[in-house]
C-alpha atoms as a PDB file:
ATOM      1  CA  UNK A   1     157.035  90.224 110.987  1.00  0.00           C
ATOM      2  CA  UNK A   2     160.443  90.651 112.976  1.00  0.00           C
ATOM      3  CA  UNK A   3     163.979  88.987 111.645  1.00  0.00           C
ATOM      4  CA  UNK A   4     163.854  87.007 114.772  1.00  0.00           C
ATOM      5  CA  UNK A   5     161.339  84.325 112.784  1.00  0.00           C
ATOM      6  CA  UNK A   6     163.283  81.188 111.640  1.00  0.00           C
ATOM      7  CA  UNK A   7     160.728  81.159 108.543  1.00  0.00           C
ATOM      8  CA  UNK A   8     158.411  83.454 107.070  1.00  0.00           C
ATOM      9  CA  UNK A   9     157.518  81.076 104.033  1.00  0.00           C
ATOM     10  CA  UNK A  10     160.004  82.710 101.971  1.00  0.00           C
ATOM     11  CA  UNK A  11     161.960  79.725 101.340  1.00  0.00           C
ATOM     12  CA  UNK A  12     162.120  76.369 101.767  1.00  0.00           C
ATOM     13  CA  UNK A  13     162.890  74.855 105.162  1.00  0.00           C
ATOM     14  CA  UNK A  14     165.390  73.012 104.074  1.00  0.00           C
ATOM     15  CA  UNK A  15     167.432  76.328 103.443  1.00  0.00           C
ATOM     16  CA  UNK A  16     167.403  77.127 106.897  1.00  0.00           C
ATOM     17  CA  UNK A  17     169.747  75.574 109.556  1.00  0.00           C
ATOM     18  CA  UNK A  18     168.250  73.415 112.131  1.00  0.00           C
ATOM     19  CA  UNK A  19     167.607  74.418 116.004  1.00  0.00           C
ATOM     20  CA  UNK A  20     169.994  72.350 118.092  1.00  0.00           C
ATOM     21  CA  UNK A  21     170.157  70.929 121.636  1.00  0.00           C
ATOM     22  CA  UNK A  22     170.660  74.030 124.381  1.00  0.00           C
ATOM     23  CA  UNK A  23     172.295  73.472 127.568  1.00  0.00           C
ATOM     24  CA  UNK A  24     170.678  72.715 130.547  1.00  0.00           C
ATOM     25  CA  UNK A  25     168.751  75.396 132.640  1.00  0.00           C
ATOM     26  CA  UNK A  26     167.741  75.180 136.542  1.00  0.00           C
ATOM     27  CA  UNK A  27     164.882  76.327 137.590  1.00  0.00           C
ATOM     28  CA  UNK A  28     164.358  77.391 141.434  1.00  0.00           C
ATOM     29  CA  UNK A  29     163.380  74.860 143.718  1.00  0.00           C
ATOM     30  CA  UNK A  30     159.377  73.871 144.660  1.00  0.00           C
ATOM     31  CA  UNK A  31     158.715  74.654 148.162  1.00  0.00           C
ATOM     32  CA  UNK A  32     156.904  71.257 150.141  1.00  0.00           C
ATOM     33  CA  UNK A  33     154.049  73.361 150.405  1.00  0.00           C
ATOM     34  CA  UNK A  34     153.733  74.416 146.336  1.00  0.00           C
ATOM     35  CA  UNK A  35     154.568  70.650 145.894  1.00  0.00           C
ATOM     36  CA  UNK A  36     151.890  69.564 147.458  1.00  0.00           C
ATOM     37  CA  UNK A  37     149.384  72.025 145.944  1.00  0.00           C
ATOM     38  CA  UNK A  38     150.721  71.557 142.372  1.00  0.00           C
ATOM     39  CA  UNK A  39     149.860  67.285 143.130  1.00  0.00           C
ATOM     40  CA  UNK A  40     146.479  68.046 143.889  1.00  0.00           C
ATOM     41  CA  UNK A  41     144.370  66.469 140.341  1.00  0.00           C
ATOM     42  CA  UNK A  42     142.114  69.053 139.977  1.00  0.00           C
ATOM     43  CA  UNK A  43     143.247  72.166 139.643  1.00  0.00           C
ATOM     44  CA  UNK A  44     140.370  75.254 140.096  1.00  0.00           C
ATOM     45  CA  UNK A  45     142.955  78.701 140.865  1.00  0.00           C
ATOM     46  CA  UNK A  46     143.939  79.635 137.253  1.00  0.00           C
ATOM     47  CA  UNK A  47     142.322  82.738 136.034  1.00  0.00           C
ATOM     48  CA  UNK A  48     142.569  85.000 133.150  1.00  0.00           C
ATOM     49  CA  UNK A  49     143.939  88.081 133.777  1.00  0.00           C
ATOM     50  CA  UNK A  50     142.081  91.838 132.813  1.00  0.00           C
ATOM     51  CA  UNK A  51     145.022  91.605 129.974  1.00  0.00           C
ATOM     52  CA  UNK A  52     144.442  88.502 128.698  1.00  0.00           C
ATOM     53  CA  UNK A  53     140.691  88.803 128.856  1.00  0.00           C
ATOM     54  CA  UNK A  54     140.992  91.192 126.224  1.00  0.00           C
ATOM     55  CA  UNK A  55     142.983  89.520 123.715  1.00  0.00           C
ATOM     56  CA  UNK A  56     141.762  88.716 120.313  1.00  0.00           C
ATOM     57  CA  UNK A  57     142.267  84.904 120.540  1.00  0.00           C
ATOM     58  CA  UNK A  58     139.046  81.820 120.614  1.00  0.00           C
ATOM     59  CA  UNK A  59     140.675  79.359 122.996  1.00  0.00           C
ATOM     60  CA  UNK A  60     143.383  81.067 125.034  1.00  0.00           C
ATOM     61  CA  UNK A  61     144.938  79.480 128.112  1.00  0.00           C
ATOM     62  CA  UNK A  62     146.631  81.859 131.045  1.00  0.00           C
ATOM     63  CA  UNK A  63     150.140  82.027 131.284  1.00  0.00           C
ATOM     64  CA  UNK A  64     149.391  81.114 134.928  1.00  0.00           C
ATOM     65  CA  UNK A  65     149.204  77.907 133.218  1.00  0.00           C
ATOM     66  CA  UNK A  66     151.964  77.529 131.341  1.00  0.00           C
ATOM     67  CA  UNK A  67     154.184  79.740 134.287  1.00  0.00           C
ATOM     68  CA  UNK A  68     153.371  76.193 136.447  1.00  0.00           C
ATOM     69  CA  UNK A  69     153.601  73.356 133.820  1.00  0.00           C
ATOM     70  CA  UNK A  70     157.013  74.838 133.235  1.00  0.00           C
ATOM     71  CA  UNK A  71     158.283  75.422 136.890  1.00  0.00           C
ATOM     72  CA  UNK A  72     156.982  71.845 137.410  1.00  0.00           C
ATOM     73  CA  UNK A  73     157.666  69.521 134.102  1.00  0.00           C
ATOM     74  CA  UNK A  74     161.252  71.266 133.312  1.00  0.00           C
ATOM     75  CA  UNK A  75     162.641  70.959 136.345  1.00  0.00           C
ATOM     76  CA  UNK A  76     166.058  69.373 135.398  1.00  0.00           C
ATOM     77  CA  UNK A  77     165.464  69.421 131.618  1.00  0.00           C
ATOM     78  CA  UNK A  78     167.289  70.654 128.951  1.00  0.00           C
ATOM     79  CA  UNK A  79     166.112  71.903 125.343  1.00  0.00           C
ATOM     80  CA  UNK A  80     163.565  73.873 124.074  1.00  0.00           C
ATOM     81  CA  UNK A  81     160.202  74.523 125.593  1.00  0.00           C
ATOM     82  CA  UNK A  82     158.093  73.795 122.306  1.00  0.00           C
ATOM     83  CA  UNK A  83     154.462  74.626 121.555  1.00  0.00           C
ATOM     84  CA  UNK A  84     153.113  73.487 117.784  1.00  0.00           C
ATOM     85  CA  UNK A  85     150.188  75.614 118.277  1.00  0.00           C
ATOM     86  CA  UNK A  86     151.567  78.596 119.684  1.00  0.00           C
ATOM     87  CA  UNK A  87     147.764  80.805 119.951  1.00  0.00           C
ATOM     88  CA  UNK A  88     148.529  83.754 122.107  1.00  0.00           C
ATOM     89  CA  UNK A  89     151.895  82.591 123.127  1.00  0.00           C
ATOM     90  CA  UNK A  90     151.135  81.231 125.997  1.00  0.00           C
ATOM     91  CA  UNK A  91     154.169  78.950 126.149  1.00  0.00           C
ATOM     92  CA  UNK A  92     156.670  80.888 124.301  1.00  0.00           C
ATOM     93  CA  UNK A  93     155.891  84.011 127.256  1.00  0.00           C
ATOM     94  CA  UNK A  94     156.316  81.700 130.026  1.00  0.00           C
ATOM     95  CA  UNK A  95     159.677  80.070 129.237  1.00  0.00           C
ATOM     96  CA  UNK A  96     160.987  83.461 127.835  1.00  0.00           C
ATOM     97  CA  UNK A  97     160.142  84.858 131.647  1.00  0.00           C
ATOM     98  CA  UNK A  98     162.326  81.855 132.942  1.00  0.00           C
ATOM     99  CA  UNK A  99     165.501  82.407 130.753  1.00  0.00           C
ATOM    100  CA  UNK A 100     164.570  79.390 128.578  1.00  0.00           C
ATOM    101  CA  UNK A 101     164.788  79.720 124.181  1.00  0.00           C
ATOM    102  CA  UNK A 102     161.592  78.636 122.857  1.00  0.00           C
ATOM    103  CA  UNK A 103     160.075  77.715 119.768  1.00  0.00           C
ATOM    104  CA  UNK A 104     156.379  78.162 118.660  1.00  0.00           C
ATOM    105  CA  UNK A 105     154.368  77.364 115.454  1.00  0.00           C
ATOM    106  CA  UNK A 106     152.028  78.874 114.420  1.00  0.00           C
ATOM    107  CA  UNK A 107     149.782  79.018 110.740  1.00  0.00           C
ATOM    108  CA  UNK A 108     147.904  82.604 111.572  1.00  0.00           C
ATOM    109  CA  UNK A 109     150.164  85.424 111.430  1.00  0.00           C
ATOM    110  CA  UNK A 110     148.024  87.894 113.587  1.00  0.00           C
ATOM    111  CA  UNK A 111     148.562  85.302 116.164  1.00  0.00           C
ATOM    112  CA  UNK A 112     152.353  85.216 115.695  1.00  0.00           C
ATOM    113  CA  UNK A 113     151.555  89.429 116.226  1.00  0.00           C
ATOM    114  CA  UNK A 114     149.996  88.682 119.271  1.00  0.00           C
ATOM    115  CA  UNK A 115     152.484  86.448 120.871  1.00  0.00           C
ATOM    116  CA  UNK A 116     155.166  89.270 119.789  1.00  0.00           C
ATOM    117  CA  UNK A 117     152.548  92.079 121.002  1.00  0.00           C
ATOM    118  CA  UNK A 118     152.963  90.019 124.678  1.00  0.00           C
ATOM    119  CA  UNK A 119     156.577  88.757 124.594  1.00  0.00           C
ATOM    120  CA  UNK A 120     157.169  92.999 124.246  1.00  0.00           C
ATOM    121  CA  UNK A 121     155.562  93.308 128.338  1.00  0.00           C
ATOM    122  CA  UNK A 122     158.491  90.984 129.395  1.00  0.00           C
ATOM    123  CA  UNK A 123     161.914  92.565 130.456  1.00  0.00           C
ATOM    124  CA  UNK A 124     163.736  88.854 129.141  1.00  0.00           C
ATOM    125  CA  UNK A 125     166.810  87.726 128.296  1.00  0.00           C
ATOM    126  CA  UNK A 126     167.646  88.462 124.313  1.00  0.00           C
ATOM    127  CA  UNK A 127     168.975  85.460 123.766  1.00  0.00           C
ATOM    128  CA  UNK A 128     166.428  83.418 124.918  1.00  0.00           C
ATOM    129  CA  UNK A 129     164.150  85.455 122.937  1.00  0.00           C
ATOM    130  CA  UNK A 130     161.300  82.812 121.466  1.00  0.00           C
ATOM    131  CA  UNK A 131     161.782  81.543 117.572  1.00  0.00           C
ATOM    132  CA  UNK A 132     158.338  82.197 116.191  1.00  0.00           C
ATOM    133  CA  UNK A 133     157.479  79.892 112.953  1.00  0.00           C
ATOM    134  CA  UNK A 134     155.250  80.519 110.575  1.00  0.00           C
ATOM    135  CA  UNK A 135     154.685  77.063 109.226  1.00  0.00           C
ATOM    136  CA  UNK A 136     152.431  74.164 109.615  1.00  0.00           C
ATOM    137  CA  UNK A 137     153.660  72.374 112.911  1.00  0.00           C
ATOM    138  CA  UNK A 138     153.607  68.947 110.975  1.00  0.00           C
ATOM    139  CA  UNK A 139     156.565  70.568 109.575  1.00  0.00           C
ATOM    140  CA  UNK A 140     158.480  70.466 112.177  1.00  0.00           C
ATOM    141  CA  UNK A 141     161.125  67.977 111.996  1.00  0.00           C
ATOM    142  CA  UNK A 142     162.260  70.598 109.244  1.00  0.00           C
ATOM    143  CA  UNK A 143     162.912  73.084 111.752  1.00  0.00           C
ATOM    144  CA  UNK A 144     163.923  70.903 115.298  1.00  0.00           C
ATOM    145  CA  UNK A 145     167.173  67.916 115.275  1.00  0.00           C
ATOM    146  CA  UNK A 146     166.664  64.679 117.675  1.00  0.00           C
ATOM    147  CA  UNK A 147     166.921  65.676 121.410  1.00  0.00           C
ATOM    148  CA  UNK A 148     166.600  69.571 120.817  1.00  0.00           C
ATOM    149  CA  UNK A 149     163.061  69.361 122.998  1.00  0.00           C
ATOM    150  CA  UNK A 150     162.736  69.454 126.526  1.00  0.00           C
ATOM    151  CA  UNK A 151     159.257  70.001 127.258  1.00  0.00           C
ATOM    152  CA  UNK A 152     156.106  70.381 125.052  1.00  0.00           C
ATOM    153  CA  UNK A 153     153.114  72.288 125.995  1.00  0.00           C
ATOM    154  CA  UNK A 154     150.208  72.780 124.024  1.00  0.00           C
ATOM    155  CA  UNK A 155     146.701  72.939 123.379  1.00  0.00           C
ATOM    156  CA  UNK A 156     145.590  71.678 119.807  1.00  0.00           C
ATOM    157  CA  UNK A 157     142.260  72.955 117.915  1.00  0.00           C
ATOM    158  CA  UNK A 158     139.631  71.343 119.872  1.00  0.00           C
ATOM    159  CA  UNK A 159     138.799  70.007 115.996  1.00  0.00           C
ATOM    160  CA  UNK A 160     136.353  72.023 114.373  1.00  0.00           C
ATOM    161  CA  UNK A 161     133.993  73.006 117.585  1.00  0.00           C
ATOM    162  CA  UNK A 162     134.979  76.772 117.942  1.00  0.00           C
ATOM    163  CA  UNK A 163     132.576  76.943 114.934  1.00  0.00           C
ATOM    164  CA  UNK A 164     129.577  76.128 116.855  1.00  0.00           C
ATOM    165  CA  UNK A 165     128.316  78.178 119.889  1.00  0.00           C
ATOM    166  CA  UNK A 166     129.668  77.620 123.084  1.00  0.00           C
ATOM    167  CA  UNK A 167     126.438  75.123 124.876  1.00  0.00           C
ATOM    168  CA  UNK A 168     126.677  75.464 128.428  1.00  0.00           C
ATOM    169  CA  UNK A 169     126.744  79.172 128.513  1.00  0.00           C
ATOM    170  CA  UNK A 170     125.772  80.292 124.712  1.00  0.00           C
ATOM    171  CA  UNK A 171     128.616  82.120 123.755  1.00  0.00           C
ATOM    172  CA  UNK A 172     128.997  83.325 120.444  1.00  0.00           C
ATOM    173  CA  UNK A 173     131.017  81.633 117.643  1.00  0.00           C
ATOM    174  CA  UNK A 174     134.817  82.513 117.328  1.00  0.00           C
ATOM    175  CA  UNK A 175     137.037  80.417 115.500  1.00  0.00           C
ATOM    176  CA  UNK A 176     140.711  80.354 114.949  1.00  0.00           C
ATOM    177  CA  UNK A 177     140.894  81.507 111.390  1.00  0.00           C
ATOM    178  CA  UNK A 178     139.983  80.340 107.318  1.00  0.00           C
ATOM    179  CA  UNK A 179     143.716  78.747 106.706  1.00  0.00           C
ATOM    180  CA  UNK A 180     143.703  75.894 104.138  1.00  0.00           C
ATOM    181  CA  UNK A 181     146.259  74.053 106.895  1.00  0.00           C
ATOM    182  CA  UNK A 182     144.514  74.373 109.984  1.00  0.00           C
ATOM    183  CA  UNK A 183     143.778  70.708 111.368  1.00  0.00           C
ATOM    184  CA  UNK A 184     140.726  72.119 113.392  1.00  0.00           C
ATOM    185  CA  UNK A 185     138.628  72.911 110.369  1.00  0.00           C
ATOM    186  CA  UNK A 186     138.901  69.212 109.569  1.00  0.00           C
ATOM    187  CA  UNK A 187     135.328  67.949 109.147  1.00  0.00           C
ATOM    188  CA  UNK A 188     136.207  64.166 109.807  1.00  0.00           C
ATOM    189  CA  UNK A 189     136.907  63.342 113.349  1.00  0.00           C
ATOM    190  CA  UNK A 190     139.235  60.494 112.254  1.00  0.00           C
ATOM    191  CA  UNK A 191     141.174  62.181 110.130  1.00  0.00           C
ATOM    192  CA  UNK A 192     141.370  65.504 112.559  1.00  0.00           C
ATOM    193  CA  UNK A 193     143.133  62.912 115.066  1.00  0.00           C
ATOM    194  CA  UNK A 194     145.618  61.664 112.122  1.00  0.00           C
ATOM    195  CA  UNK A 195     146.183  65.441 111.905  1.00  0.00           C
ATOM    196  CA  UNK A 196     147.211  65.539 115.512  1.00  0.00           C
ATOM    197  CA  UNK A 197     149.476  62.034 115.285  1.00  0.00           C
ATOM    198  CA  UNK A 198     151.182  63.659 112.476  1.00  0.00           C
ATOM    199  CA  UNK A 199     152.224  66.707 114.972  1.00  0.00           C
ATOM    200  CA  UNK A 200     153.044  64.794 117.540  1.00  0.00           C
ATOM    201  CA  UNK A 201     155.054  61.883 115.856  1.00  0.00           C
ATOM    202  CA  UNK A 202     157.174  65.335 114.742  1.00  0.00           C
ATOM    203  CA  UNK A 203     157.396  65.990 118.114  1.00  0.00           C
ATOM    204  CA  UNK A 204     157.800  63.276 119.988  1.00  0.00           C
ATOM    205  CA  UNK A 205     161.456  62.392 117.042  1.00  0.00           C
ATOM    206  CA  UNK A 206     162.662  65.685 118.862  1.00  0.00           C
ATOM    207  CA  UNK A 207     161.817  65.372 122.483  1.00  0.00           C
ATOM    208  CA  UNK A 208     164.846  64.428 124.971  1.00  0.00           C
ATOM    209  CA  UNK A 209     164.104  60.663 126.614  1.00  0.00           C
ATOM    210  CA  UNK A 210     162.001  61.210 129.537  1.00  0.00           C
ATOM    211  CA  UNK A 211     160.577  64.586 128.129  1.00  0.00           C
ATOM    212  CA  UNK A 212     157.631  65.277 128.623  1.00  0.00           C
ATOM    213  CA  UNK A 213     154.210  66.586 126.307  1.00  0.00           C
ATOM    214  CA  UNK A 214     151.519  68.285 128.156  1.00  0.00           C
ATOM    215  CA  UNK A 215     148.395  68.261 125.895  1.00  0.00           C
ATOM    216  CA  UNK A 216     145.601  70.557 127.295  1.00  0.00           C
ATOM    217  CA  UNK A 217     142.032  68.755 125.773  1.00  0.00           C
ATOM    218  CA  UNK A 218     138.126  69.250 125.940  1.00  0.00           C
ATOM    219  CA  UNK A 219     135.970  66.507 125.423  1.00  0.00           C
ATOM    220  CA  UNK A 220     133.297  67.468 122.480  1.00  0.00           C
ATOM    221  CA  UNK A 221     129.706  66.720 122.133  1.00  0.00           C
ATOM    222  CA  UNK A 222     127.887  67.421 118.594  1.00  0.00           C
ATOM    223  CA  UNK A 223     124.368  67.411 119.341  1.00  0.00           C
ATOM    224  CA  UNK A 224     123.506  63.753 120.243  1.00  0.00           C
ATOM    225  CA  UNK A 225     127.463  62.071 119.670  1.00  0.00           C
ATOM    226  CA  UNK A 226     129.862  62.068 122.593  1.00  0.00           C
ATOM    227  CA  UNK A 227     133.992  62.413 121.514  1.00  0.00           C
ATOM    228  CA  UNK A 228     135.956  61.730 124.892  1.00  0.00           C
ATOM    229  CA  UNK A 229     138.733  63.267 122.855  1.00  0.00           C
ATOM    230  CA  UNK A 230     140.598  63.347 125.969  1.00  0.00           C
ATOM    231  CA  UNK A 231     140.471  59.062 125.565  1.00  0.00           C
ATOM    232  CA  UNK A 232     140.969  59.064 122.066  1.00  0.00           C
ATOM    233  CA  UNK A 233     144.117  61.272 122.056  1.00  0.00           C
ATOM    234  CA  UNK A 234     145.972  58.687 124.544  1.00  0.00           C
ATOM    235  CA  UNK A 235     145.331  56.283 122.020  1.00  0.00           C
ATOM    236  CA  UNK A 236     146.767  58.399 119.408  1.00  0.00           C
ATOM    237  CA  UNK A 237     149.636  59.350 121.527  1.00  0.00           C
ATOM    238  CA  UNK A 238     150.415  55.680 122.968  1.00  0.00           C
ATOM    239  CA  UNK A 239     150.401  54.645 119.370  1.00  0.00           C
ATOM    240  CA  UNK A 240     153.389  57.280 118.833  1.00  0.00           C
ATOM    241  CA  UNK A 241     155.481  55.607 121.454  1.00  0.00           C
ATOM    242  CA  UNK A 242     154.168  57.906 124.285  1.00  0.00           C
ATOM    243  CA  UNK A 243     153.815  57.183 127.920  1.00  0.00           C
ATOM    244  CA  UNK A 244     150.583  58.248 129.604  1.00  0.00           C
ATOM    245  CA  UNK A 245     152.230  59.341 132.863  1.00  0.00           C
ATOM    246  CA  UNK A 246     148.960  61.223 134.119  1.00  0.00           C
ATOM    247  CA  UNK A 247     146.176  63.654 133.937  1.00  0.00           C
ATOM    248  CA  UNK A 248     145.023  67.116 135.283  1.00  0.00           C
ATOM    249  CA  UNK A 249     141.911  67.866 135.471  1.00  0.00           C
ATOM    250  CA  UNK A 250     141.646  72.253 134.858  1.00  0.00           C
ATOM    251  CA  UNK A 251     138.316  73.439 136.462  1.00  0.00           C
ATOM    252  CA  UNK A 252     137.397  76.469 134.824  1.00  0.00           C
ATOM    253  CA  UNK A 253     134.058  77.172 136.310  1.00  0.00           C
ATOM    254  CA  UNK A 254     134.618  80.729 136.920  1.00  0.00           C
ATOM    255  CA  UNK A 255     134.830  81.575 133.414  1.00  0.00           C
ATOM    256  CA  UNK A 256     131.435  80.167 132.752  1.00  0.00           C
ATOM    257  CA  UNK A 257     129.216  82.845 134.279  1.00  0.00           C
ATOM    258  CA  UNK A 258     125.552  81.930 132.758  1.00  0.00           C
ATOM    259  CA  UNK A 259     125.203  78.756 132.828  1.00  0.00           C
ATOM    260  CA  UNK A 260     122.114  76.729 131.431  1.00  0.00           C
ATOM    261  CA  UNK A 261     119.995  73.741 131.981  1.00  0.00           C
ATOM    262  CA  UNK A 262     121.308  71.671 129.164  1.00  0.00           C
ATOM    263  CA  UNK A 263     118.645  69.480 127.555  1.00  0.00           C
ATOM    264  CA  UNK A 264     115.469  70.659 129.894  1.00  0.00           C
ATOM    265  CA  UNK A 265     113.121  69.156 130.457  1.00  0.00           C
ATOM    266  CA  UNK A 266     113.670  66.369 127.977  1.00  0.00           C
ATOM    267  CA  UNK A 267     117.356  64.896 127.670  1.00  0.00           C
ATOM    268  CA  UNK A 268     119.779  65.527 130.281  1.00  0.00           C
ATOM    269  CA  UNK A 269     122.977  67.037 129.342  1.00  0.00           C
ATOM    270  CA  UNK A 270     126.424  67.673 131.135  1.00  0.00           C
ATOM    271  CA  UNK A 271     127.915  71.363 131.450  1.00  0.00           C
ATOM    272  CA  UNK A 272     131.618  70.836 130.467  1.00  0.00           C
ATOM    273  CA  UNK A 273     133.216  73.347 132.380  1.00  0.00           C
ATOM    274  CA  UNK A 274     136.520  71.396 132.966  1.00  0.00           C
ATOM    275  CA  UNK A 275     139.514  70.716 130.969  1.00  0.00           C
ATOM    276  CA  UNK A 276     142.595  68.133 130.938  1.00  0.00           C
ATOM    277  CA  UNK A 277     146.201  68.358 130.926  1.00  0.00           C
ATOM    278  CA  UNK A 278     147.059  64.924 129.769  1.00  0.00           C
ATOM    279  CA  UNK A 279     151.132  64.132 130.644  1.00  0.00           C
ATOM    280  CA  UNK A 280     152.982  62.171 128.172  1.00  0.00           C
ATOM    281  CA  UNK A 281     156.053  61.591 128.572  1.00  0.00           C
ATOM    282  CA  UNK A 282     158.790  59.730 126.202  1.00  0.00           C
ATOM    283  CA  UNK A 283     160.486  56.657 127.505  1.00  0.00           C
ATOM    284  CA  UNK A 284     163.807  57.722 129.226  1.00  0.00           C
END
């Protein structure tokens, strides 16, 4: 663990001074061309790289990913780029690439490792150099003032389904970790979406008026039950005070290389192969 952590859970939050509002950092302009590609709703050219691949981590996204939400949802922002479940770092390694402080939370500290392990590969600026937290991310109105927020990207514990193998192409079981405080080893489906209003209330008391939260979901099936959680999370978030401004649909076919007849002969299944990058965004 590096001094550059606001917390390592050797104090109390409270003892520890509160990230403020940054000033605002431009981003270069989008191209008509890169425009138009970005608009398209489904979006099927974001791979892994070799690197990435290889990295000890259940549900990782690329920082293709994060490189675009960024370049597109910042434009003209100011404020953090926040993730409360920073995973591999995703987030924190794409805004530290574009000159902009970050902060990421994150319960698992070889996770934190990781994220450091990657932020090391990127010739940054020091003093945008992420804040890593080690704390429970419904904490975080301890650590984050009103307005210090400019974009939020994520991708929360997709509840507790890393702990079953992966149906459409059998892949073994590889979950995020035995912490008492991780919200996706919440049995109850209800209460595993309180656990996410409870993060994103925090989130959304921080985030600049017309911010946006980009919330990258799977819809879950447990044998023969159905969660759109992708539905149910707009409900969550519109409760909050969120605007559901639009969604992405992330096609990530190629990743799923041995694919199976789900169901066959008997009950026909669907192979989930797709994700969704639902855009909230906080009245302006």
């Amino acid at each position: 663990m590096t001094s550059r952590k606001v917390n390592q859970l050797l104090a109390p939050p409270d003892k520890h001074k509160k990230l403020t509002t940054i000033a605002e950092k431009k981003l270069p302009a989008l191209d008509g061309r890169t425009w138009l590609r970005y608009s398209i709703s489904i979006w099927d050219d974001l791979n892994k790289t070799a690197e990435e691949r290889s990295y000890n981590h259940p549900a990782m996204f690329p920082q293709a990913l994060t490189d675009r939400l960024i370049t597109i949802f910042y434009r003209g922002k100011k404020g953090y780029v926040v993730d409360p479940f920073l995973g591999s770092g995703s987030t924190v390694c794409s805004a530290y690439s574009f000159g902009i402080p970050s902060v990421g939370f994150e319960i698992v500290p070889q996770y934190i490792e990781l994220a450091e392990k990657r932020l090391a590969l990127i010739k940054g600026e020091p003093d945008c150099y992420p804040q890593l937290i080690l704390d429970d991310a419904r904490r975080i109105t301890d650590y984050l003032r009103p307005g210090s927020i400019g974009l939020c990207i994520t991708s929360p514990p997709y509840w507790n389904i890393l702990r079953q193998r992966r149906s459409a192409d059998g892949k073994p079981i590889r979950n995020y970790g035995n912490e008492k405080q991780d919200i996706g080893s919440i049995e109850n489906y209800q209460q595993f979406l309180e656990s996410l209003s409870s993060v994103f209330q925090g989130v959304y008391s921080c985030l600049i008026p017309g911010g946006y939260c980009l919330v990258n979901v799977m819809d879950i099936r447990k044998k023969n039950r159905f969660f759109p959680l992708h539905i149910d999370l707009s409900h969550v978030m519109e409760n909050i005070g969120f605007l559901l401004d639009d969604i992405i649909i992330w096609d990530r076919r190629q990743e799923y290389n041995n694919l199976r007849p789900l169901g066959y002969p008997y009950v026909f299944r669907v192979n989930k192969i797709h994700e969704y990058i639902m855009i909230y965004q906080k009245k302006a």
